[in-house]
N, C-alpha and C. Protein backbone atom coordinates (compact mmCIF):
# COMPACT_ATOMS: atom_id res chain seq x y z
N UNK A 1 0.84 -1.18 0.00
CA UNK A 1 0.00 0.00 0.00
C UNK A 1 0.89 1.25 0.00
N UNK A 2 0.97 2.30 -0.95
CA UNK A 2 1.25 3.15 -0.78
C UNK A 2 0.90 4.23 0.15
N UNK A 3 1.65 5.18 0.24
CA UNK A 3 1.09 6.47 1.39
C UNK A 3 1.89 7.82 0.30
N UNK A 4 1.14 8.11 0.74
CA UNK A 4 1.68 9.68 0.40
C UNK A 4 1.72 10.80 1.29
N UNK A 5 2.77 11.94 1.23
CA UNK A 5 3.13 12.71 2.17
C UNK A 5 3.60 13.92 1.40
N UNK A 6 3.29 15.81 1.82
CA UNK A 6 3.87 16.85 1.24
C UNK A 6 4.91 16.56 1.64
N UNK A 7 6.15 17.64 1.41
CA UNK A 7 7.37 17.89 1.40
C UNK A 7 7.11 18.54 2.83
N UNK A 8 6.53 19.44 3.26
CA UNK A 8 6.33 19.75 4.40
C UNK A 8 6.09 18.74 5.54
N UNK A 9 5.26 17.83 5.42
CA UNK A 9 5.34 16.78 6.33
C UNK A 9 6.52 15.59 6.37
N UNK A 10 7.09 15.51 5.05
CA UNK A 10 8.46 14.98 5.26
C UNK A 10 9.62 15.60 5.59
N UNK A 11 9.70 16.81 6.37
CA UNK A 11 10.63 17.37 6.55
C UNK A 11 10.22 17.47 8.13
N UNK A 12 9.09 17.53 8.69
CA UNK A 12 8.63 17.67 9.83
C UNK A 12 8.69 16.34 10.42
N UNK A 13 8.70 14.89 9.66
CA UNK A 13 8.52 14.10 10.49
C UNK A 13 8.95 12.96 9.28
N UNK A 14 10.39 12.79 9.42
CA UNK A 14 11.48 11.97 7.77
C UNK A 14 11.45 10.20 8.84
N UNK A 15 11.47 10.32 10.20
CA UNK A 15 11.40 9.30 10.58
C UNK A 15 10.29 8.59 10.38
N UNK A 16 8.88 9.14 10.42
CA UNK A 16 7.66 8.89 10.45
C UNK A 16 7.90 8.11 8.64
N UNK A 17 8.27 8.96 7.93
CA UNK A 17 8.16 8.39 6.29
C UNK A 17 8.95 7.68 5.92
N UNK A 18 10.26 7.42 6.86
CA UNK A 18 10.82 6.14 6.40
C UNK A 18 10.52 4.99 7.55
N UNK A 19 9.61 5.16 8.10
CA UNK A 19 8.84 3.80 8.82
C UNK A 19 7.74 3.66 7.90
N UNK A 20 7.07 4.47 7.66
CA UNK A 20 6.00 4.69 6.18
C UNK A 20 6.59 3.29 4.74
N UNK A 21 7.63 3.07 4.80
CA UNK A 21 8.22 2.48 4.00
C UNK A 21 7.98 1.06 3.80
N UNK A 22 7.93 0.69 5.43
CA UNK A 22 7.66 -0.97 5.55
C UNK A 22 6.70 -1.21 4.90
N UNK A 23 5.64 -0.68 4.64
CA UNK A 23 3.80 -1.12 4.30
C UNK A 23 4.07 -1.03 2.47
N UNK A 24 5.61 -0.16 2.10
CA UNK A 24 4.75 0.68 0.41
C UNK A 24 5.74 1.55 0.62
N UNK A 25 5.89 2.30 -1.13
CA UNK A 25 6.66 3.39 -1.69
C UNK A 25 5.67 4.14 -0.84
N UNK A 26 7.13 5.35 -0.23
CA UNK A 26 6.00 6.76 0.14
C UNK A 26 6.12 7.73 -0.99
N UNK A 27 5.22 8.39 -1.30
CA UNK A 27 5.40 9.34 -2.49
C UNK A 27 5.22 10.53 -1.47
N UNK A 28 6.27 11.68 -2.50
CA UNK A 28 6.31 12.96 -1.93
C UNK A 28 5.75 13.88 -2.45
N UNK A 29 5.17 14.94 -2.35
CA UNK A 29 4.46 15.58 -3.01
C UNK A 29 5.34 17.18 -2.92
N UNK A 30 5.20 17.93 -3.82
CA UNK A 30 5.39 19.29 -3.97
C UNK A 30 4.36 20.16 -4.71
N UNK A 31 3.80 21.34 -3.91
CA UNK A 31 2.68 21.61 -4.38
C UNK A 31 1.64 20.82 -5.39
N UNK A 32 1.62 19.34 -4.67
CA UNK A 32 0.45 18.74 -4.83
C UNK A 32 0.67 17.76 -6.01
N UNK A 33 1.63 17.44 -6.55
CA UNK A 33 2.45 16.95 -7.46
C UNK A 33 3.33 16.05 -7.07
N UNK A 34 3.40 14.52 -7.10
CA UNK A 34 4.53 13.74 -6.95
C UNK A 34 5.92 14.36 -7.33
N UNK A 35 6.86 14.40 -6.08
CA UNK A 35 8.20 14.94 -7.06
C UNK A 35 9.47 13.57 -6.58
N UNK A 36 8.75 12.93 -5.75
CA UNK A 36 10.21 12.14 -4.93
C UNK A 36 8.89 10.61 -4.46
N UNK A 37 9.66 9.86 -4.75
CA UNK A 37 9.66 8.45 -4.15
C UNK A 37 10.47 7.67 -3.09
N UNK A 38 9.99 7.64 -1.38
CA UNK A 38 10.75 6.97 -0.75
C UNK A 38 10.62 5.52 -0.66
N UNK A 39 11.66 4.28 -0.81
CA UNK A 39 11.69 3.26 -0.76
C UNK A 39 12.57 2.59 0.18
N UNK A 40 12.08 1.24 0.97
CA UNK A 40 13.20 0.79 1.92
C UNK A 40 13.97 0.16 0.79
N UNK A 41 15.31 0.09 1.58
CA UNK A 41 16.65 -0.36 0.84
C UNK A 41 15.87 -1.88 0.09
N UNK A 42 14.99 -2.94 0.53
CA UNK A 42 14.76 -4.23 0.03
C UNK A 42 13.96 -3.81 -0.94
N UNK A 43 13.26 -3.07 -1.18
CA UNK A 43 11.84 -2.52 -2.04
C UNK A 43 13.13 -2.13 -3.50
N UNK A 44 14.13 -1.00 -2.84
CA UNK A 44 14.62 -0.74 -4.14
C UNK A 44 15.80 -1.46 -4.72
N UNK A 45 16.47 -2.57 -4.18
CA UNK A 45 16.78 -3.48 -4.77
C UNK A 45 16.14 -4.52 -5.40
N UNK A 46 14.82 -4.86 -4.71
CA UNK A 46 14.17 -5.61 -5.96
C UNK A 46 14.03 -5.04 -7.06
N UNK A 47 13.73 -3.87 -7.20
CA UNK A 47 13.07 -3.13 -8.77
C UNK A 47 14.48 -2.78 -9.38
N UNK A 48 15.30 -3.14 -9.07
CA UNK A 48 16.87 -2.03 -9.95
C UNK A 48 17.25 -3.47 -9.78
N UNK A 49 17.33 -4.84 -9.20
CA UNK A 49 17.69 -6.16 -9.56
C UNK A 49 19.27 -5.97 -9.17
N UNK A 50 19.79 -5.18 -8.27
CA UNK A 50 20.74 -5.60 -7.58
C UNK A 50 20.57 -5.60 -5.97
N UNK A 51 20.88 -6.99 -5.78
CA UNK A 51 20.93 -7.82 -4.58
C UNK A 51 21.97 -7.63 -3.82
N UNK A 52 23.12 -7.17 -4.79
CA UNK A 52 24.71 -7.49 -3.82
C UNK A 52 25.16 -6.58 -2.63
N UNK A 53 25.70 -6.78 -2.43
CA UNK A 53 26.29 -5.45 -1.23
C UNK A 53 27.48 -4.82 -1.91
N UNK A 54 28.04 -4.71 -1.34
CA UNK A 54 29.49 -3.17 -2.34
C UNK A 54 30.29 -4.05 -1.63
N UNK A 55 30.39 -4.86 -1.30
CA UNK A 55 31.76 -5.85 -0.98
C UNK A 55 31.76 -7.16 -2.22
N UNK A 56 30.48 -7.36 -1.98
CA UNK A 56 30.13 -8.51 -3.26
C UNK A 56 30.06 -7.94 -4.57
N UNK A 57 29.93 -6.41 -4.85
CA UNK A 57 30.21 -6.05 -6.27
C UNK A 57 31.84 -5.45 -6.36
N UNK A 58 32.51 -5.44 -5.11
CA UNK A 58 33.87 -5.37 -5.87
C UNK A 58 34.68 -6.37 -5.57
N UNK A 59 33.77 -7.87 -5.50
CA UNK A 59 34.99 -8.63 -5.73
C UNK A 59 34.53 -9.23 -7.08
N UNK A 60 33.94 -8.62 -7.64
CA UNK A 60 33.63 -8.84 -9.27
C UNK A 60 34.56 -9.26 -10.27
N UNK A 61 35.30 -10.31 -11.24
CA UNK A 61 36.73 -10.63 -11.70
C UNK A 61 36.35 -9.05 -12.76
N UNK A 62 37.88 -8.81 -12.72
CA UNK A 62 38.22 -7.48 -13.15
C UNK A 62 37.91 -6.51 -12.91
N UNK A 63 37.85 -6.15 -11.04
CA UNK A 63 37.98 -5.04 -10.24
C UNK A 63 39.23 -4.55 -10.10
N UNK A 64 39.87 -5.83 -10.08
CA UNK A 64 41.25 -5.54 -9.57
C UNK A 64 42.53 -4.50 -10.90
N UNK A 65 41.71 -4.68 -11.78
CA UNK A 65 42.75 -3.50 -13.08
C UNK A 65 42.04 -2.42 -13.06
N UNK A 66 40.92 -2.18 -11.95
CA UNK A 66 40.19 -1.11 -12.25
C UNK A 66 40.89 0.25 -11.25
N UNK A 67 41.31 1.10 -12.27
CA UNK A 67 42.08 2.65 -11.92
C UNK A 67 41.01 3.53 -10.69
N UNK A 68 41.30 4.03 -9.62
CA UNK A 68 40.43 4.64 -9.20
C UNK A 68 41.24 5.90 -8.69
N UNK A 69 40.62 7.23 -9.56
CA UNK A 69 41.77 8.89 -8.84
C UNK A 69 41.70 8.72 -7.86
N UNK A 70 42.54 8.55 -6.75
CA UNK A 70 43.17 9.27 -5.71
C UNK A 70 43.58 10.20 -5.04
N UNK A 71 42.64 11.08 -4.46
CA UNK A 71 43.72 12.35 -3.98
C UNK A 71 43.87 12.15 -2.50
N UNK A 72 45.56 12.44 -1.87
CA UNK A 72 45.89 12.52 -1.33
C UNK A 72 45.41 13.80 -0.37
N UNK A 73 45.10 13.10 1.26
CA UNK A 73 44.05 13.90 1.74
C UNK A 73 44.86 15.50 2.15
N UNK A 74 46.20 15.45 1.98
CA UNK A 74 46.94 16.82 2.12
C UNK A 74 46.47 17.83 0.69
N UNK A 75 46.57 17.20 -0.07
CA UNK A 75 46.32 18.37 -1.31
C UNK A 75 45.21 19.15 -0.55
N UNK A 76 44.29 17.98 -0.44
CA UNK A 76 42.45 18.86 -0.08
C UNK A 76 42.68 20.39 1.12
N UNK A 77 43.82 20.31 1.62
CA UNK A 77 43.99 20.88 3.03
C UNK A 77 44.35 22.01 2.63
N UNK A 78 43.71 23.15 3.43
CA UNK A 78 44.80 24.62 3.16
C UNK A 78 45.05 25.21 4.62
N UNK A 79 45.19 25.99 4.70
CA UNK A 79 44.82 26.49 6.16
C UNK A 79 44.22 27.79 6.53
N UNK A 80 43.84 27.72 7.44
CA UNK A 80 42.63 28.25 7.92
C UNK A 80 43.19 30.12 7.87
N UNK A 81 42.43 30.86 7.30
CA UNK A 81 42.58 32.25 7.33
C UNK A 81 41.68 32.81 8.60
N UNK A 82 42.22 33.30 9.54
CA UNK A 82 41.63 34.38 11.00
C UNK A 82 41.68 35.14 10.44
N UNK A 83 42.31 35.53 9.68
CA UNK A 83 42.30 37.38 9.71
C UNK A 83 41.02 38.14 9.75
């Protein structure tokens, strides 16, 4: 069963709409208009047909030649201006 909820009431009460979840998609509304679909994590792996977890999709054969950028967490750093 679905439920539906404004954007106003999902912002007032996000716990309430992701317990909303167990029963059904919650749909969100914006001025009265579906704009957002909440789903529990099992609901939206059935419909997108991945089951795995992110440990079981990277031990996938040919993860291991797969390049991933790196930045070193000093580049990201500057320091802090008081003035």
């Amino acid at each position: 069963m679905a439920t539906t909820i404004t954007s106003r009431e999902f912002n007032q009460d996000a716990a309430g709409a992701k317990r909303a979840t167990a029963s059904g998609p919650v749909f969100i509304t914006d001025r009265g208009q579906p704009a957002h679909v909440l789903l529990s994590i099992e609901d939206y792996r059935r419909l997108s047909g991945t089951n795995q977890t992110i440990a079981e999709l990277l031990a996938l054969p040919g993860v291991e030649s797969a390049e991933l950028p790196l930045v070193r967490s000093g580049e990201l750093a500057r320091p802090a201006d008081l003035s």
